[in-house]
C-alpha atoms as a PDB file:
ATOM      1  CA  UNK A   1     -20.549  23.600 -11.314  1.00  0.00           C
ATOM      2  CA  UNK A   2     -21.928  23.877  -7.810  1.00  0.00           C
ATOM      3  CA  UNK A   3     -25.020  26.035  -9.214  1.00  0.00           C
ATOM      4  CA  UNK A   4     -25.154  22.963 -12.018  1.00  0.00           C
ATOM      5  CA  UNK A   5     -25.709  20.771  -8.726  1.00  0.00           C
ATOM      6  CA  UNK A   6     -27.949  22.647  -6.509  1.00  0.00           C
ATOM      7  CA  UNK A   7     -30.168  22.818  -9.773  1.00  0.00           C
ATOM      8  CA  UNK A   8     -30.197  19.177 -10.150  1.00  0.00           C
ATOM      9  CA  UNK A   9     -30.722  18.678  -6.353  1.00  0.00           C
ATOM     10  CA  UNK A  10     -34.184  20.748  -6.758  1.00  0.00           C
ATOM     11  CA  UNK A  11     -35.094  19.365  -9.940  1.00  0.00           C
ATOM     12  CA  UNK A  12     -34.124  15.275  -9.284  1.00  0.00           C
ATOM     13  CA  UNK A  13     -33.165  14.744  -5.657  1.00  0.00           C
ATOM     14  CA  UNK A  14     -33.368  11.166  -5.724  1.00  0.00           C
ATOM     15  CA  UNK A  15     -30.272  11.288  -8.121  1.00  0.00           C
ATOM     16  CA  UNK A  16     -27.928  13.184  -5.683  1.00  0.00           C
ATOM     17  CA  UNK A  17     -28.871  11.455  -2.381  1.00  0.00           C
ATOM     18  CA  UNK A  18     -25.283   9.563  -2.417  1.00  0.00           C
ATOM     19  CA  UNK A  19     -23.695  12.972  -3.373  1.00  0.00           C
ATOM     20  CA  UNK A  20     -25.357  14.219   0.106  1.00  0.00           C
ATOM     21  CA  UNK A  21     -24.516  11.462   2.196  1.00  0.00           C
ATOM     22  CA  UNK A  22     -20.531  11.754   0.458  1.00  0.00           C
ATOM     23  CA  UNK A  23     -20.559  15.466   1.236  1.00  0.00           C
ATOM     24  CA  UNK A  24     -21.473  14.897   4.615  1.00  0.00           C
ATOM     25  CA  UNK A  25     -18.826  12.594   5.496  1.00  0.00           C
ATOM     26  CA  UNK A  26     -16.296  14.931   3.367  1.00  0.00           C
ATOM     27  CA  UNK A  27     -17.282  17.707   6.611  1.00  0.00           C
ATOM     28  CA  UNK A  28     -16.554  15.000   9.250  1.00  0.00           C
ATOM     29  CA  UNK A  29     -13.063  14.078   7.431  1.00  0.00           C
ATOM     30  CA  UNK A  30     -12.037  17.580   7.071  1.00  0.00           C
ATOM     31  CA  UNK A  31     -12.649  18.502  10.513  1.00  0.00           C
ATOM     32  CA  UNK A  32     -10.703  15.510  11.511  1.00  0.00           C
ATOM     33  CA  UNK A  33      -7.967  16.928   9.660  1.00  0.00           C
ATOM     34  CA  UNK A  34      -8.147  20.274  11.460  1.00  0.00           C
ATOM     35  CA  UNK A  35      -8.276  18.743  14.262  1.00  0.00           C
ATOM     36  CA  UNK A  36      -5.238  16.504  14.057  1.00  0.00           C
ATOM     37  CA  UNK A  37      -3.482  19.973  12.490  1.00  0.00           C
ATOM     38  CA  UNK A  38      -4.800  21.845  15.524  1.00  0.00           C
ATOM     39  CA  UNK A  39      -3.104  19.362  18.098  1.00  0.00           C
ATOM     40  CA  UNK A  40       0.137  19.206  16.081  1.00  0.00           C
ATOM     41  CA  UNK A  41       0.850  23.138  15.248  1.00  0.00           C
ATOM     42  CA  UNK A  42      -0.241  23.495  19.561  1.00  0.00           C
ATOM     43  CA  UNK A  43       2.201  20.722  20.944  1.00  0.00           C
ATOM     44  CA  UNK A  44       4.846  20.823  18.815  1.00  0.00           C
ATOM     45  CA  UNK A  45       8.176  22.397  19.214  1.00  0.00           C
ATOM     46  CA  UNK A  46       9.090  24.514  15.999  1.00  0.00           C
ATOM     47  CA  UNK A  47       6.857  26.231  13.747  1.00  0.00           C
ATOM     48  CA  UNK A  48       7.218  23.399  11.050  1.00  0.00           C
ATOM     49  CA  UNK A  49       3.597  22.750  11.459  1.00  0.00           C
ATOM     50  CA  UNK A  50       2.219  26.233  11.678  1.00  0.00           C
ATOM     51  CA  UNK A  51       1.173  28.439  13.940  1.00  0.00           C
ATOM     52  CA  UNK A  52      -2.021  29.490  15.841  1.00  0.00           C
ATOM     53  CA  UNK A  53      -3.065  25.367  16.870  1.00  0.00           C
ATOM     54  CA  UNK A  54      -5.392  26.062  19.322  1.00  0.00           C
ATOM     55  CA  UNK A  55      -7.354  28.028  16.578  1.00  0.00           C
ATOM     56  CA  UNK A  56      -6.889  25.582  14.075  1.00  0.00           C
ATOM     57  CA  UNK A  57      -8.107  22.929  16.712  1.00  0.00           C
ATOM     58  CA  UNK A  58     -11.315  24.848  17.865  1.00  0.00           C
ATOM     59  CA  UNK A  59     -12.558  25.398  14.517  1.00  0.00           C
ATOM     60  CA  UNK A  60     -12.306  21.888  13.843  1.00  0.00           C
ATOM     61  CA  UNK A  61     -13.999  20.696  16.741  1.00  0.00           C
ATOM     62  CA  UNK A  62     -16.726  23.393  15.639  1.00  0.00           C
ATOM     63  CA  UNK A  63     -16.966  22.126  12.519  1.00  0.00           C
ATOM     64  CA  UNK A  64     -17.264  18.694  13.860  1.00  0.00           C
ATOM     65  CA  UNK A  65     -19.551  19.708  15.902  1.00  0.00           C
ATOM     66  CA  UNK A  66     -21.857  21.344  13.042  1.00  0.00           C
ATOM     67  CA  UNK A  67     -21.346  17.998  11.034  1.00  0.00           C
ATOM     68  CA  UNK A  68     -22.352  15.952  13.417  1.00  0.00           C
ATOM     69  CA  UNK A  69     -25.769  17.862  14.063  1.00  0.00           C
ATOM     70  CA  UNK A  70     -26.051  18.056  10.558  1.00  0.00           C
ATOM     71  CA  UNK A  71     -26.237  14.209  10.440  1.00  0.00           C
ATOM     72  CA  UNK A  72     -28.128  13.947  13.627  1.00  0.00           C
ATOM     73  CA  UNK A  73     -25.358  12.014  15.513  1.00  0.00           C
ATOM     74  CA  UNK A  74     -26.146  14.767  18.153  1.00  0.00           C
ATOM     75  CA  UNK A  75     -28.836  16.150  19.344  1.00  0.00           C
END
């Protein structure tokens, strides 16, 4: 499926310019998620939640980061 879209993305990019913007914001949400994860499994007090937070938590903010280049919110 993903080859099926990368071939139509060559072939008729005009067509998948929504499914670019979506998958963009699909990265931002994501990393939001890891993020909130990160902060939860760090500062909670059992290991409900999961362990190794402030991993979690840097590799969202990383892939925030990334995103956010990506879109050219930073520069």
């Amino acid at each position: 499926m993903g080859a099926l879209l990368l071939f139509m993305d060559v072939m008729m990019p005009a067509l998948l310019k929504q499914l670019g913007e979506i998958k963009d914001m699909l990265v931002l949400v994501l990393a939001l998620v890891f993020i909130v994860w990160g902060l939860v499994a760090t500062f909670a007090d059992s290991w409900k939640y999961g362990a190794y937070g402030p991993e979690i938590f840097t590799g969202g903010f990383a892939l925030l980061a990334a995103g956010a280049l990506r879109m050219g919110i930073l520069k």
